[in-house]
Protein backbone atom coordinates (compact mmCIF):
# COMPACT_ATOMS: atom_id res chain seq x y z
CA UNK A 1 3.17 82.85 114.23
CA UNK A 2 1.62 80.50 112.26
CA UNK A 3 1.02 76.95 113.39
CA UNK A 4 2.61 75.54 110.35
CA UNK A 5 5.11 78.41 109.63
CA UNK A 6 8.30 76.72 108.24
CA UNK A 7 11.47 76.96 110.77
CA UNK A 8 15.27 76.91 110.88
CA UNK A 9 16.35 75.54 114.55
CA UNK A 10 19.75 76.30 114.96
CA UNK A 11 21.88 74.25 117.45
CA UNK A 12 25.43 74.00 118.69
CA UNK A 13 27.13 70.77 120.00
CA UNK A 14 30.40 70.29 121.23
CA UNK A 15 31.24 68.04 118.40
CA UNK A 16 30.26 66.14 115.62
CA UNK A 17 29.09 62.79 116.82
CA UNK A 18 26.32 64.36 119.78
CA UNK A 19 25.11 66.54 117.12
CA UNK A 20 24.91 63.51 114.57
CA UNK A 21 22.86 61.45 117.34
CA UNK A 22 20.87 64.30 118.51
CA UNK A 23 19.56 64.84 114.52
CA UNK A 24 19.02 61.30 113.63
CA UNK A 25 16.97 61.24 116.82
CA UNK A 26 14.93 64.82 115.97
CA UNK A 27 14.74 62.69 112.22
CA UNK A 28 13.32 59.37 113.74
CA UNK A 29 10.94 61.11 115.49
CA UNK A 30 9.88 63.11 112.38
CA UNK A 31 10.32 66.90 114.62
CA UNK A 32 12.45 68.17 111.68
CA UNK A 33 13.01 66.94 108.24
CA UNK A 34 16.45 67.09 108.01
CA UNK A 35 19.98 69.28 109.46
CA UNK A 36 22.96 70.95 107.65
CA UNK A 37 26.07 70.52 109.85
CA UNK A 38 29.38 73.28 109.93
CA UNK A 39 32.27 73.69 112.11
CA UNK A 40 32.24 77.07 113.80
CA UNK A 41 34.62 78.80 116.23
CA UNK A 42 32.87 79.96 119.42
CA UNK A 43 33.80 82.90 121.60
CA UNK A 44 31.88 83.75 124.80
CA UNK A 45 32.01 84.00 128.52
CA UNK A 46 31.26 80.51 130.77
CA UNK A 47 30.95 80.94 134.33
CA UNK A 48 33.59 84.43 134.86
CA UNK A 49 35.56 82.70 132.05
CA UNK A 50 36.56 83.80 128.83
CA UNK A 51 36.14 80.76 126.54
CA UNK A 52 37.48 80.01 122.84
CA UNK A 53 36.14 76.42 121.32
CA UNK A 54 35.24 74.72 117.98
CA UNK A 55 31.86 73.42 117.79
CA UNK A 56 29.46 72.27 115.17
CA UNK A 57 26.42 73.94 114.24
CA UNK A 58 23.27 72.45 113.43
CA UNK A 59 20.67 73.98 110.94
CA UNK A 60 17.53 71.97 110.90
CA UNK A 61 14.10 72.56 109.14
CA UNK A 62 11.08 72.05 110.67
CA UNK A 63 8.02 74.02 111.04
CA UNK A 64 6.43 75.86 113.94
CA UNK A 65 4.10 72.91 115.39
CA UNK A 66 7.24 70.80 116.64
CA UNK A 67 9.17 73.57 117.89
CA UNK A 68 8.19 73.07 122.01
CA UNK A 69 9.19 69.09 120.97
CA UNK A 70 12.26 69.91 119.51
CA UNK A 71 13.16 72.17 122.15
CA UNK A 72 12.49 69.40 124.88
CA UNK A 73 14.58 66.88 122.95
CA UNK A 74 17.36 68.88 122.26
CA UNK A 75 17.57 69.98 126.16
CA UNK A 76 17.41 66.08 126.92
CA UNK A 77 19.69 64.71 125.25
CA UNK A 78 22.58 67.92 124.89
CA UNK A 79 25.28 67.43 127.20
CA UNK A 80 25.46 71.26 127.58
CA UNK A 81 23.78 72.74 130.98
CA UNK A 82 22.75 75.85 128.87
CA UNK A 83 22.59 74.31 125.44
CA UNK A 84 22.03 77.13 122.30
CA UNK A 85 19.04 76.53 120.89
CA UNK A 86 17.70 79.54 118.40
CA UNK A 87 14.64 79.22 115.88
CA UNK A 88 13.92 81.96 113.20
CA UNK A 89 11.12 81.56 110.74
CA UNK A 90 11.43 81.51 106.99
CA UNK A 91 10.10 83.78 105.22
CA UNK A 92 10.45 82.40 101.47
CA UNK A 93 10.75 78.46 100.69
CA UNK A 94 11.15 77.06 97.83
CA UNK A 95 7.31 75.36 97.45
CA UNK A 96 8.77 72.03 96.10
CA UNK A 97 11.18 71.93 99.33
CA UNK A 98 8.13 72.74 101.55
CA UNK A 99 5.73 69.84 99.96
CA UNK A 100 8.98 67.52 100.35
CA UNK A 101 10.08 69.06 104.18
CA UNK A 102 6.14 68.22 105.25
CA UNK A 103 5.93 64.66 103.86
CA UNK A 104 8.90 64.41 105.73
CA UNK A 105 7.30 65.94 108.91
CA UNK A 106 4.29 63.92 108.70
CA UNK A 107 2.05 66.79 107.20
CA UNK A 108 1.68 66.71 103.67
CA UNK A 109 -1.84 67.83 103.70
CA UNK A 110 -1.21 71.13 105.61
CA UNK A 111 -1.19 74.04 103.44
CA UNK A 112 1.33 76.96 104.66
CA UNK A 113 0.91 80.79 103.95
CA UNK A 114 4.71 82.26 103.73
């Protein structure tokens, strides 16, 4: 994958106040450019258990480069022991949103191939 390959990091917190913190922190630190927030209903099996819960899931755009950073400030500062961290690459971006998303990210002279 590309280097500079634009991202979608998809987290999900127990609620929304960690996963507020945990993005302005990713923000601050200039690892993504910004996150999308939505409350989701969970279903899945913790430790021989069958568990039903509400989280919130972030969406956050970043590109490639930051994702071993974002990965190791996620796991940091998520108060989950196995937190969900997923990234998928995007294909097609808006080139407007990508100039704007790499100011953002400190790389406004990088030039992407999507």
């Amino acid at each position: 994958m590309n280097t500079y390959q634009p991202i979608i990091v998809m987290v999900s917190f127990p609620n929304r106040e960690i996963a507020l913190e945990i993005a302005k922190e990713l923000i601050e630190k200039r690892l993504i450019a910004c996150a999308q927030f939505s409350v989701t209903e969970s279903l899945y099996r913790w430790q021989n258990e069958l568990e039903n819960s509400q989280e919130v899931m972030m969406h956050a755009k970043s590109i490639h480069t930051y994702w071993a950073a974002i990965q190791a400030c996620v796991k940091q500062l998520h108060p989950y022991e196995i937190p969900e961290i997923v990234v998928t690459p995007i294909l097609e971006i808006d080139t407007t949103y990508l100039h704007w998303m790499l100011e953002e990210l400190g790389q406004s002279g990088q030039q992407l191939y999507v």
